[in-house]
N, C-alpha and C. Protein backbone atom coordinates (compact mmCIF):
# COMPACT_ATOMS: atom_id res chain seq x y z
N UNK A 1 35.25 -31.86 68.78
CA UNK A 1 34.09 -32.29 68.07
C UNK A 1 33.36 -33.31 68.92
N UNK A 2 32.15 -33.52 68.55
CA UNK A 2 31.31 -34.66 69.32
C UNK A 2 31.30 -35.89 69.04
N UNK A 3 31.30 -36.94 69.73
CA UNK A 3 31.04 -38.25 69.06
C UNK A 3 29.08 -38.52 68.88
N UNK A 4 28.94 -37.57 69.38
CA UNK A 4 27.39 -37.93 69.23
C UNK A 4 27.04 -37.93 67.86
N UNK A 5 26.23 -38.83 67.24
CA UNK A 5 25.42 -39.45 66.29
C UNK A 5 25.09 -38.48 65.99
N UNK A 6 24.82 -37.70 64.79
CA UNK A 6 24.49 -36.73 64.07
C UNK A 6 25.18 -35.52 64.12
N UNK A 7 25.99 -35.17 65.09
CA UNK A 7 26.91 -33.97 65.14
C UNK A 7 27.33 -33.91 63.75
N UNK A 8 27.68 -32.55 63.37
CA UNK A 8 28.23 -32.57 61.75
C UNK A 8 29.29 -31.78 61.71
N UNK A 9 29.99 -31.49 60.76
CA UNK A 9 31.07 -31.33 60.23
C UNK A 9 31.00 -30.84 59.12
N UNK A 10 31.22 -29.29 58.85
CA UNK A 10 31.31 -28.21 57.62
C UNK A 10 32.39 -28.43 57.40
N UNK A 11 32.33 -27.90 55.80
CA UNK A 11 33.55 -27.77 54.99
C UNK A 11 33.46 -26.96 54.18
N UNK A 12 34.46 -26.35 53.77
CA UNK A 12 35.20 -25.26 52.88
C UNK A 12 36.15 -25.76 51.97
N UNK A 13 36.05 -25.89 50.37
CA UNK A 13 37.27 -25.70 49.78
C UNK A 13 37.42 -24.54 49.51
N UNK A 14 38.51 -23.55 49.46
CA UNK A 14 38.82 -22.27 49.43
C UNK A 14 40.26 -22.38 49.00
N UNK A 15 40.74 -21.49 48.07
CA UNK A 15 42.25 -21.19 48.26
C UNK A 15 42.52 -20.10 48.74
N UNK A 16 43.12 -20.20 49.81
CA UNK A 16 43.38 -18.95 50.85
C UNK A 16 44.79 -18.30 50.36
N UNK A 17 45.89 -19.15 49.87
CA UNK A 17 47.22 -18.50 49.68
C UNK A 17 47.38 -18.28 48.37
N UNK A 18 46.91 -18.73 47.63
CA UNK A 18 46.62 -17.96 46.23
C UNK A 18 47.39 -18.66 45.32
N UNK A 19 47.49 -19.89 45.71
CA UNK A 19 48.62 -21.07 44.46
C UNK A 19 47.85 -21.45 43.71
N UNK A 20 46.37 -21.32 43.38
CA UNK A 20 45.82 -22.06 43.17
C UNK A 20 45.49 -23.71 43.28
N UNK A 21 45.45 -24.20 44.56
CA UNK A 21 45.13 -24.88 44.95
C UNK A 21 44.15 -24.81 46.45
N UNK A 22 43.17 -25.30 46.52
CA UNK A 22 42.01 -25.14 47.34
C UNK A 22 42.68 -25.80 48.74
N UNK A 23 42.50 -24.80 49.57
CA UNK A 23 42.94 -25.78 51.18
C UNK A 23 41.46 -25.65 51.54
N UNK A 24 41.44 -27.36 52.43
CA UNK A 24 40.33 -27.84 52.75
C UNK A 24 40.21 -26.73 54.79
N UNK A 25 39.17 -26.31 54.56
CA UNK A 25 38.58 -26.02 55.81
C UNK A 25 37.47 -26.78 56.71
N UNK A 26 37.74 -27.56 57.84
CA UNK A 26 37.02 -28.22 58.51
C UNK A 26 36.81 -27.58 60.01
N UNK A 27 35.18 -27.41 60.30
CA UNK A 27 34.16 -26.74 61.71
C UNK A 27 33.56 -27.91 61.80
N UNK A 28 33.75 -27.47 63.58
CA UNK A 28 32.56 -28.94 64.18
C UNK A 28 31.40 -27.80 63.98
N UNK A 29 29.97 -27.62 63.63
CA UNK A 29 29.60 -27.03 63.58
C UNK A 29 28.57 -27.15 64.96
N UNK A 30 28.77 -27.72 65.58
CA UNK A 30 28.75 -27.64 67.08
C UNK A 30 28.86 -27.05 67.78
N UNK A 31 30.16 -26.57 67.97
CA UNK A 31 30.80 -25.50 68.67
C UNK A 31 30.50 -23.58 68.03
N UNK A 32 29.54 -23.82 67.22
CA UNK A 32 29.25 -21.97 66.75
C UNK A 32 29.07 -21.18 67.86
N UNK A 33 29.30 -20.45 67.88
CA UNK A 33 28.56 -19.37 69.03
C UNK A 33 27.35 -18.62 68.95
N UNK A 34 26.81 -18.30 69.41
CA UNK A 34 25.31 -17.57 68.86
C UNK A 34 24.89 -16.55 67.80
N UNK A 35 26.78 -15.62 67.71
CA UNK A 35 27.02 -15.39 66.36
C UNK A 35 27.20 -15.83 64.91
N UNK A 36 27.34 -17.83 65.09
CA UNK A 36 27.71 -18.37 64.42
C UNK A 36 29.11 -18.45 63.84
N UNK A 37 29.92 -17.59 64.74
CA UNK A 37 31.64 -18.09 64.85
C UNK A 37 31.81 -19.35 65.12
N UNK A 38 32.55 -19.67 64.25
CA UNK A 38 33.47 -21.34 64.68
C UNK A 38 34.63 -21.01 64.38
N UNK A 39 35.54 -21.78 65.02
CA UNK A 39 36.80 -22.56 64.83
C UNK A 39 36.81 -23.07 63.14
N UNK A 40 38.19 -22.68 62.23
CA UNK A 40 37.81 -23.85 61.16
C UNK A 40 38.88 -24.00 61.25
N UNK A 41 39.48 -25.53 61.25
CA UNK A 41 41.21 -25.74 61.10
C UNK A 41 41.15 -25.84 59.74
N UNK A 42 42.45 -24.97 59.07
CA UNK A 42 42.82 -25.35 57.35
C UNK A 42 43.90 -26.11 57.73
N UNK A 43 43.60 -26.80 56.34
CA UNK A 43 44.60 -28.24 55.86
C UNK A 43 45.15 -27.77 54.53
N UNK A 44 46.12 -27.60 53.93
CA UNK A 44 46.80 -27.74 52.74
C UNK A 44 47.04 -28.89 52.19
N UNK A 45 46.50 -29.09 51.12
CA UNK A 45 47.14 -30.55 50.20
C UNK A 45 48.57 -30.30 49.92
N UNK A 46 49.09 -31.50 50.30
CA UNK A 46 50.78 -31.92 50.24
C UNK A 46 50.78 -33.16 48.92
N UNK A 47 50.31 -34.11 49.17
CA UNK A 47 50.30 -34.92 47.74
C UNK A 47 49.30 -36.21 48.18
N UNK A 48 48.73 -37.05 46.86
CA UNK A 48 48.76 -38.27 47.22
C UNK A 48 46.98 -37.59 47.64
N UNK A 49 46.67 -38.23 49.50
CA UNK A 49 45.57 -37.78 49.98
C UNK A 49 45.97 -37.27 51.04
N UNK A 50 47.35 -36.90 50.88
CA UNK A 50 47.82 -36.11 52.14
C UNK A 50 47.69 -34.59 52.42
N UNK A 51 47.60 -34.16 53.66
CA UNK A 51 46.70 -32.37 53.40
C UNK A 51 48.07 -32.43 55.12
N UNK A 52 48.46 -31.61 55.02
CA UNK A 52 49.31 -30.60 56.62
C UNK A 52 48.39 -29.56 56.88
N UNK A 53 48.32 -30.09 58.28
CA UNK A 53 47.24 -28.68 59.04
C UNK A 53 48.25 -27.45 58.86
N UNK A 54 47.47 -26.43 58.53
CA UNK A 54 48.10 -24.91 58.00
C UNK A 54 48.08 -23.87 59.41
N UNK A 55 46.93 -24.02 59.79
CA UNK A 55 46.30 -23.25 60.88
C UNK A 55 45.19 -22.90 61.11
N UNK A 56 44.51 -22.42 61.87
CA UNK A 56 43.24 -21.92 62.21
C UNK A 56 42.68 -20.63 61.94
N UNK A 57 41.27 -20.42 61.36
CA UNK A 57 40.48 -19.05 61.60
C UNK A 57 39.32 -19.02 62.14
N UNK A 58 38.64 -18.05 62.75
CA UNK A 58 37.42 -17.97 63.29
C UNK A 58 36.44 -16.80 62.42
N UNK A 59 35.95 -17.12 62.24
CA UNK A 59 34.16 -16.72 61.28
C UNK A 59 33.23 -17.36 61.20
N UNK A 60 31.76 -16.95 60.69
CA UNK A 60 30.58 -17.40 60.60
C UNK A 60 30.84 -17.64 58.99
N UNK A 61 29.99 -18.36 58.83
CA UNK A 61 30.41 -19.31 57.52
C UNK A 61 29.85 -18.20 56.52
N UNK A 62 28.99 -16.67 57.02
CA UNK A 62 28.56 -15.78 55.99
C UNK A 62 29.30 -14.47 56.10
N UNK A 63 29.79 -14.39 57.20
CA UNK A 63 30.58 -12.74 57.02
C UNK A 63 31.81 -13.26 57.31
N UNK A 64 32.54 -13.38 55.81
CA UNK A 64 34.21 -13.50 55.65
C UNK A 64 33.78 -13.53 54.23
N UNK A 65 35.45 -13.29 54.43
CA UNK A 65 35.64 -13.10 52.57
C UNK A 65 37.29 -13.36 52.47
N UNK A 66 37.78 -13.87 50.64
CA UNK A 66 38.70 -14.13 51.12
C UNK A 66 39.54 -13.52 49.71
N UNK A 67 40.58 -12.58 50.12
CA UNK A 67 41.23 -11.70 49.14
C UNK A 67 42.82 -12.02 48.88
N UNK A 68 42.97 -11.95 47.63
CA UNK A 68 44.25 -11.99 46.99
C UNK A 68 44.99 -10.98 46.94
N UNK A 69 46.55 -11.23 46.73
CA UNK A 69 47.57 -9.78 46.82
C UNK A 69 47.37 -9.14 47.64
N UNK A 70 48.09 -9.29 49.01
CA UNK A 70 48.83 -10.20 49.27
C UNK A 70 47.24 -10.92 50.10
N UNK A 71 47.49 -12.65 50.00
CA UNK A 71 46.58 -13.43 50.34
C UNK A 71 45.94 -13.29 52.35
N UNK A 72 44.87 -13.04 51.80
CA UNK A 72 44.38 -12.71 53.16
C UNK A 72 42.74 -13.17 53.20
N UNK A 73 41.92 -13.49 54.64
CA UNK A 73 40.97 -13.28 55.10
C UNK A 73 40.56 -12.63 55.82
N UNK A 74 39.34 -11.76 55.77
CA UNK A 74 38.33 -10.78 56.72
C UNK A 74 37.58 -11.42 57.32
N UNK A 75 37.36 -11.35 58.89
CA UNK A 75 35.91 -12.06 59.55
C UNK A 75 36.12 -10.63 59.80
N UNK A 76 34.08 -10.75 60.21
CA UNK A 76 33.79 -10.02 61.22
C UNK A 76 33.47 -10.75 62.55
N UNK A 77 33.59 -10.24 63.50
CA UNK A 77 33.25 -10.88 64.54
C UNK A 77 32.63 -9.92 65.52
N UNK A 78 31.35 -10.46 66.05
CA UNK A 78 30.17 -9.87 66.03
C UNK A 78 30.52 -9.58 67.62
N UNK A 79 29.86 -8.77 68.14
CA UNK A 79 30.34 -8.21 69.65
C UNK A 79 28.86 -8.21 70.81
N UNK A 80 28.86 -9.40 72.02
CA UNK A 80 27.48 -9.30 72.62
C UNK A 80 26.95 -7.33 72.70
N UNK A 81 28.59 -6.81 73.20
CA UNK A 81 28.03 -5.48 74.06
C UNK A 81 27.64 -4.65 72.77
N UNK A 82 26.61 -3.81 72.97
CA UNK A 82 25.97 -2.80 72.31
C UNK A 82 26.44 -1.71 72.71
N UNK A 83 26.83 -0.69 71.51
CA UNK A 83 27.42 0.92 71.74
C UNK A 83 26.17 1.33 71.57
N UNK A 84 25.99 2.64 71.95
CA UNK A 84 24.69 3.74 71.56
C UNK A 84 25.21 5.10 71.01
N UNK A 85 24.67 5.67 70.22
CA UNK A 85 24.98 6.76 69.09
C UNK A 85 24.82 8.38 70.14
N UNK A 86 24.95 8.77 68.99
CA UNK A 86 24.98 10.52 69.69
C UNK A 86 23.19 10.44 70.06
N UNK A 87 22.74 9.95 69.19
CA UNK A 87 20.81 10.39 69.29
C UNK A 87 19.89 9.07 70.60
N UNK A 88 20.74 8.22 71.13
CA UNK A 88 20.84 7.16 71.93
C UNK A 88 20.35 5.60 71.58
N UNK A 89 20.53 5.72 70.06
CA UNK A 89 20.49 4.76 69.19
C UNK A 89 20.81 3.58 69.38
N UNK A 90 20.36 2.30 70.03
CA UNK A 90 21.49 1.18 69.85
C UNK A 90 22.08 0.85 68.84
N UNK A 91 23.59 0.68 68.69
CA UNK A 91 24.53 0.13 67.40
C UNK A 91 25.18 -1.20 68.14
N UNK A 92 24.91 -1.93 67.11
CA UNK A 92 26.09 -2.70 66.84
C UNK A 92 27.12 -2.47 66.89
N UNK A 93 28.21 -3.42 67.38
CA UNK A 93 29.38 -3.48 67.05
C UNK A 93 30.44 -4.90 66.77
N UNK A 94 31.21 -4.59 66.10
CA UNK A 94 32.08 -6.00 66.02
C UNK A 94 33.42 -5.70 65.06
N UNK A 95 34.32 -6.71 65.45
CA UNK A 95 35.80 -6.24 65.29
C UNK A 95 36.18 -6.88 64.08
N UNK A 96 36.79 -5.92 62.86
CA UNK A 96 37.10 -6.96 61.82
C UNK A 96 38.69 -7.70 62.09
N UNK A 97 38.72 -8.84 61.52
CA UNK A 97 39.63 -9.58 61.93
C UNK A 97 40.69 -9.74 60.24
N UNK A 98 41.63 -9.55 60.38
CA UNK A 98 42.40 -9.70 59.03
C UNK A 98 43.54 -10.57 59.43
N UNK A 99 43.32 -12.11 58.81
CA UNK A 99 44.25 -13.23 58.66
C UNK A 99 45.54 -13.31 57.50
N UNK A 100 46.44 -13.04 57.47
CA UNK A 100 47.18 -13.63 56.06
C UNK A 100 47.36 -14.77 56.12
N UNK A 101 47.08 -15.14 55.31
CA UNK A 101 47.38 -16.92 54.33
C UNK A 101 49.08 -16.69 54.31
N UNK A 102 50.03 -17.48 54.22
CA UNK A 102 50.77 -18.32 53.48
C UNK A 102 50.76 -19.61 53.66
N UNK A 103 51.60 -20.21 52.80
CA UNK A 103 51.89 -21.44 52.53
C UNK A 103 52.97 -22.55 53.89
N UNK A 104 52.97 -21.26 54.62
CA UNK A 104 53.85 -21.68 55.88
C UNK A 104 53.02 -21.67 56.71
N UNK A 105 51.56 -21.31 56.40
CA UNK A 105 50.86 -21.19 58.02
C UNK A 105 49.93 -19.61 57.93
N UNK A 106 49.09 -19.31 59.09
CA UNK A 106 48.04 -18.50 59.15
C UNK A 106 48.09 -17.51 60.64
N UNK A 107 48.36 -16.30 60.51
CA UNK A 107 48.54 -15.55 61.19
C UNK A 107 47.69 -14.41 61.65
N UNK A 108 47.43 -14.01 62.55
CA UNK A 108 45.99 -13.20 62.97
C UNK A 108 46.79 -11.42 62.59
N UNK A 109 47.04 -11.24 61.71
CA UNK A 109 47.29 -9.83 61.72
C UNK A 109 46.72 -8.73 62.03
N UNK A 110 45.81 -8.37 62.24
CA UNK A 110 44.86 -7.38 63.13
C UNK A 110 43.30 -7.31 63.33
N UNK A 111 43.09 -6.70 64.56
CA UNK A 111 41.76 -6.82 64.70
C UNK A 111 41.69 -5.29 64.52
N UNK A 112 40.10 -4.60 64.08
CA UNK A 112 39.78 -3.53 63.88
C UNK A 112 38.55 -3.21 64.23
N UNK A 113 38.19 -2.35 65.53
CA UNK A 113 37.14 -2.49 65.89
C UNK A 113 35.73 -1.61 64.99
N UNK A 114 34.88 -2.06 64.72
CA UNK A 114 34.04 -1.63 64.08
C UNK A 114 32.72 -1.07 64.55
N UNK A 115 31.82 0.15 63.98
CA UNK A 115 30.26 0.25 64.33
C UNK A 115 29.61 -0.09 63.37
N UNK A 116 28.24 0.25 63.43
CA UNK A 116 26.88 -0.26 62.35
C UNK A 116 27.19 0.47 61.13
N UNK A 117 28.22 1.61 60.72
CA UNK A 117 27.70 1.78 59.31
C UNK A 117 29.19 1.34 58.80
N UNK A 118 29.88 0.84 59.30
CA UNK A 118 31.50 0.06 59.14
C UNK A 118 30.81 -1.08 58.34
N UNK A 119 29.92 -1.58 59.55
CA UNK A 119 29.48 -3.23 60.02
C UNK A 119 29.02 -3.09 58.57
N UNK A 120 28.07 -2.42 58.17
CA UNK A 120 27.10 -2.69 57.08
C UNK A 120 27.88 -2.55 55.42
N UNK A 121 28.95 -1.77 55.79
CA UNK A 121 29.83 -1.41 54.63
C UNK A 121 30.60 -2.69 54.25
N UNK A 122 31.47 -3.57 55.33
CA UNK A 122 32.01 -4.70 55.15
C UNK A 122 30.95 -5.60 54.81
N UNK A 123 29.75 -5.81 55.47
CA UNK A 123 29.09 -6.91 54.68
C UNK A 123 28.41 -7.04 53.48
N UNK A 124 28.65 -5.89 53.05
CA UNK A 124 28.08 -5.45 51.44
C UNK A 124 29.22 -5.91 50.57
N UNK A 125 30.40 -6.21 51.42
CA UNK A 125 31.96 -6.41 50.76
C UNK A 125 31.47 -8.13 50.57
N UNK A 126 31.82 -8.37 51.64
CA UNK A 126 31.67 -10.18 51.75
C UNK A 126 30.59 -10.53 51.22
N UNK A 127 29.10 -9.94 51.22
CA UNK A 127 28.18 -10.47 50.48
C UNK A 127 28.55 -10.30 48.72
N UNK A 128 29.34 -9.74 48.46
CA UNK A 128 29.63 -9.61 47.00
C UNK A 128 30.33 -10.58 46.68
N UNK A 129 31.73 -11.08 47.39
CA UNK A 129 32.56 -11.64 47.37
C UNK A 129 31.83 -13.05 47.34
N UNK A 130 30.95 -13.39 48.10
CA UNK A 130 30.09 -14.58 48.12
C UNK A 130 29.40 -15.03 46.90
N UNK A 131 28.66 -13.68 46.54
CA UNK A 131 27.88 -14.03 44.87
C UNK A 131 29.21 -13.85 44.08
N UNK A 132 29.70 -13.58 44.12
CA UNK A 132 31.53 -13.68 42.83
C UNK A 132 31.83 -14.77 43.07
N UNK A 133 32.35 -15.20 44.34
CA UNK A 133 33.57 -16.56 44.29
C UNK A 133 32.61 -18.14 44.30
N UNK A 134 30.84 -17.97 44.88
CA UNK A 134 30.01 -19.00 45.03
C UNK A 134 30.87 -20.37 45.90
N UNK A 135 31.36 -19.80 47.30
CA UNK A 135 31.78 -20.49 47.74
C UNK A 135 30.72 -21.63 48.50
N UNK A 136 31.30 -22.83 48.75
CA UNK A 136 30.02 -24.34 48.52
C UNK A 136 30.54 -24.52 49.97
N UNK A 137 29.46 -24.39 50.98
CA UNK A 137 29.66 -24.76 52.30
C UNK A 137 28.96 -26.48 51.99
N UNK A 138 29.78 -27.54 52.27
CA UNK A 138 29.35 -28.86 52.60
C UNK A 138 29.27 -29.13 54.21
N UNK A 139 28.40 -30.22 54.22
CA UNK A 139 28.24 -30.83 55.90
C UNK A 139 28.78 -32.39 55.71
N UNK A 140 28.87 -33.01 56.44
CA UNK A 140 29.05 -34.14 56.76
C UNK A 140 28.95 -34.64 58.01
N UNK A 141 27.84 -36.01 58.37
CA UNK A 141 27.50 -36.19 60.19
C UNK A 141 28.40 -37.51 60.29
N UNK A 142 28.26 -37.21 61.38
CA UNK A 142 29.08 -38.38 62.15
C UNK A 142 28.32 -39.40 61.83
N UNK A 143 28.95 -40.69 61.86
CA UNK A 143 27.95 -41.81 61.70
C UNK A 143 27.48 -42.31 63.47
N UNK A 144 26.69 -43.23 63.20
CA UNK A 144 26.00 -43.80 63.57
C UNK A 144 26.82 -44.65 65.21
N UNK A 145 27.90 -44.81 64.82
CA UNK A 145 29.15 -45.41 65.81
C UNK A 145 29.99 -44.12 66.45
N UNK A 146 29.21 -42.94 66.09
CA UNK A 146 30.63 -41.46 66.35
C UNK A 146 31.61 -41.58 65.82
N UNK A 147 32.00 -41.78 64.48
CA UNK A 147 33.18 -41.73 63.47
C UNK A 147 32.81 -41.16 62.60
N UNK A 148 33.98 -40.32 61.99
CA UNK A 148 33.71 -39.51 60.81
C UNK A 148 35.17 -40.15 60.06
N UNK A 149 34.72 -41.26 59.21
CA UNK A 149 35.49 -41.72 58.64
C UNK A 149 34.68 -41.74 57.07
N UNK A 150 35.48 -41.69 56.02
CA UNK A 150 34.70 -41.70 54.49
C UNK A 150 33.54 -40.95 54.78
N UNK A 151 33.36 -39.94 54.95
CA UNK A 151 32.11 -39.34 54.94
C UNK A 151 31.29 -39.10 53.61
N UNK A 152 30.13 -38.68 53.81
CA UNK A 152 29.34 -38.86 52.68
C UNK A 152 29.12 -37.18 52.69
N UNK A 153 29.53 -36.31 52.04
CA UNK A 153 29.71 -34.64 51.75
C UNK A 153 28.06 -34.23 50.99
N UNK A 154 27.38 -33.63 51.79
CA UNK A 154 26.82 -32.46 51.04
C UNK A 154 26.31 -31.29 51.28
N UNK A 155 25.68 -30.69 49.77
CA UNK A 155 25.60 -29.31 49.72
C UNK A 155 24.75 -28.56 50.79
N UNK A 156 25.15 -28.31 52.05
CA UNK A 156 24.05 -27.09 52.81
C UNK A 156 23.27 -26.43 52.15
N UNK A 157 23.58 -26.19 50.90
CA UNK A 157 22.31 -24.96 50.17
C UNK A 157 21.51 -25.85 50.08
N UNK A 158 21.59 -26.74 49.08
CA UNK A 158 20.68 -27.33 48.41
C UNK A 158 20.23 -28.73 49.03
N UNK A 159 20.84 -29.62 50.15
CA UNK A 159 20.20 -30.39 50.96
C UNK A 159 20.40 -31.81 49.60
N UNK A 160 21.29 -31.73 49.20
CA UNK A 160 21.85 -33.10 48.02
C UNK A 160 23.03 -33.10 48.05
N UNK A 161 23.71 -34.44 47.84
CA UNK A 161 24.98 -34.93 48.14
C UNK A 161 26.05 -33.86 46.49
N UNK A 162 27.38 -33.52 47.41
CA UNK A 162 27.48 -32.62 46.89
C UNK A 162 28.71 -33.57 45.84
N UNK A 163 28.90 -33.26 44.85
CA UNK A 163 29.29 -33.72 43.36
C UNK A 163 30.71 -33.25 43.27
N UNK A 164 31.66 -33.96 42.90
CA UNK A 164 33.24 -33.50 42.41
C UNK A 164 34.19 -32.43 43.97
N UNK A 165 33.45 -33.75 45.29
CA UNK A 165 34.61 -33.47 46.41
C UNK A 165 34.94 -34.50 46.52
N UNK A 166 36.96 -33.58 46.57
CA UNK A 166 37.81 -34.15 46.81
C UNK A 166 37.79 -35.32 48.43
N UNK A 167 38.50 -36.50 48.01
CA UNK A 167 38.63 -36.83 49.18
C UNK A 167 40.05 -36.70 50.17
N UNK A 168 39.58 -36.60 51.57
CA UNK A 168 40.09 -36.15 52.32
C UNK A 168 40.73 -37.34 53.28
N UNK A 169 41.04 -38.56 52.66
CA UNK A 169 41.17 -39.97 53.72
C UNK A 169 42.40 -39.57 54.48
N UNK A 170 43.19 -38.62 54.61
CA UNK A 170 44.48 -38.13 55.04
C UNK A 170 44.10 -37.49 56.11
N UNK A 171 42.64 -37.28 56.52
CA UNK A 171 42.55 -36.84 57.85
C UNK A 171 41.27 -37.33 58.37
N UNK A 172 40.92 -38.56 58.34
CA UNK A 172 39.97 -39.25 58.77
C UNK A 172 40.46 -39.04 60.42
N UNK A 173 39.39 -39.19 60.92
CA UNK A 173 39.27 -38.38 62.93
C UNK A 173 38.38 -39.58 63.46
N UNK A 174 38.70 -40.35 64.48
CA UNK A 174 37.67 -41.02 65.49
C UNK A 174 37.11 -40.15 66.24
N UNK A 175 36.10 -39.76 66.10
CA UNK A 175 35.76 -39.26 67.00
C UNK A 175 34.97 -39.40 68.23
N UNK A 176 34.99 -41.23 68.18
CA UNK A 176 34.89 -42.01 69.49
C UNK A 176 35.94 -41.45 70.66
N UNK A 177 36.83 -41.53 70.63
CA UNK A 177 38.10 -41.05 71.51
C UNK A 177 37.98 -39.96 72.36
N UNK A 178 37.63 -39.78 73.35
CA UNK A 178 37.78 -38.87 73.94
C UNK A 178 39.37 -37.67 74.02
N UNK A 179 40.58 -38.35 73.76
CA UNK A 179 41.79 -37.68 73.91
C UNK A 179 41.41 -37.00 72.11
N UNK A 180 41.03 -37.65 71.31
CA UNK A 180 41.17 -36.95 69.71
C UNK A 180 40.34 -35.80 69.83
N UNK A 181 39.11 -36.23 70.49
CA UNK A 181 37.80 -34.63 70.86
C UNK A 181 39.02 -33.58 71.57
N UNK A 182 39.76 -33.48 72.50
CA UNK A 182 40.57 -32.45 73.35
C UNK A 182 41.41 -32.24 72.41
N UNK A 183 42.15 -32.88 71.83
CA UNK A 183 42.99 -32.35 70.51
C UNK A 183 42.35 -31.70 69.22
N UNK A 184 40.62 -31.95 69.01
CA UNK A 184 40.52 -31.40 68.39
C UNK A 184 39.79 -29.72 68.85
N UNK A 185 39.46 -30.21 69.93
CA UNK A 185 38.97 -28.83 70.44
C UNK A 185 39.84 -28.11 70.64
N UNK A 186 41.25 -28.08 70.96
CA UNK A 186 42.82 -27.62 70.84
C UNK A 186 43.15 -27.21 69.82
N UNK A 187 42.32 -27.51 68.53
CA UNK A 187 42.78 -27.41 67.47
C UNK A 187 44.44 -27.91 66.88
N UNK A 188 44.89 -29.27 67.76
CA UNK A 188 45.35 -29.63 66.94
C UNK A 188 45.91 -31.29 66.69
N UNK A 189 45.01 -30.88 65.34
CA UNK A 189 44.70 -32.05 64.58
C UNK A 189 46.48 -32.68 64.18
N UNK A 190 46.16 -33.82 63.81
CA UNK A 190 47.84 -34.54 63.14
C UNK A 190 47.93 -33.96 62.12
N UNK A 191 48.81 -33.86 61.92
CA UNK A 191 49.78 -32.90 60.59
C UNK A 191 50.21 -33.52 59.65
């Protein structure tokens, strides 16, 4: 992550393993790619304001979705190279990615490579899944000193501080530090 003054910081509550309880997902949203893939490390709440890093996934904060029995996530992940069709069509392409959740941690179980009428079929999936589950992407910037300590959370949709989030003081980050930025770009955060 950046220590620069305004860099921000997305968030996800989601329950990925299906206990019903929401693990917190944190992106420097810095680091997207032009697809808008990031890095998000999940945290599981343990007790108290304590959360254990779970593991990592990569998606754009709009094409994923996240399914129960047995607990899993879909990215797509979008591909620079272009295929061309029988008629010399340019297509799209990009690989779906299927994560299982447990409670022990997050595992990349397969990639599946995809074309444009795959592509368009899965995002008709995740765009549903989006208007069903109304998952709340929050931001939060670095302050003013490059610390993201007590942050002040809000709603990306709606551009107002977002109402009934949990706090997260169990993983407050300097992100003055240059060694904490390489650990977090490592993805890994203290546990």
């Amino acid at each position: 992550m950046s220590n620069n003054p305004g860099s921000e910081v997305w968030r996800f509550d989601l329950d990925l393993d299906g206990d019903g309880q929401p693990e917190v997902l944190l992106a420097n949203q810095e680091l997207a790619d032009k697809h808008g893939d990031m890095e998000w490390l999940v945290y599981k709440y343990v007790k108290g304001s304590q959360y254990r890093f779970l593991g990592s996934l990569s998606f754009s904060r709009v094409s994923f979705r996240v399914i129960q029995n047995p607990a899993r996530v879909e990215a797509l992940w979008f591909s620079d190279a272009h295929d061309r069709d029988a008629s010399g069509q340019t297509m799209r392409t990009a690989d779906l990615a299927t994560y299982l959740v447990a409670e022990t941690g997050i595992t990349l179980s397969s990639t599946t490579p995809f074309e444009e009428a795959d592509i368009r079929k899965k995002l008709a999936q995740m765009d549903a899944w989006h208007e069903a589950a109304k998952p709340r992407l929050l931001g939060a910037e670095v302050d003013k000193n490059g610390k993201f300590e007590n942050p002040t959370w809000y709603d990306l949709e709606i551009g107002k501080p977002a109402m009934g989030v949990t706090n997260i003081e169990g993983l407050v980050v300097d992100l003055s530090a240059h060694d904490v930025m390489k650990k977090l770009d490592a993805l890994s955060l203290p546990h």
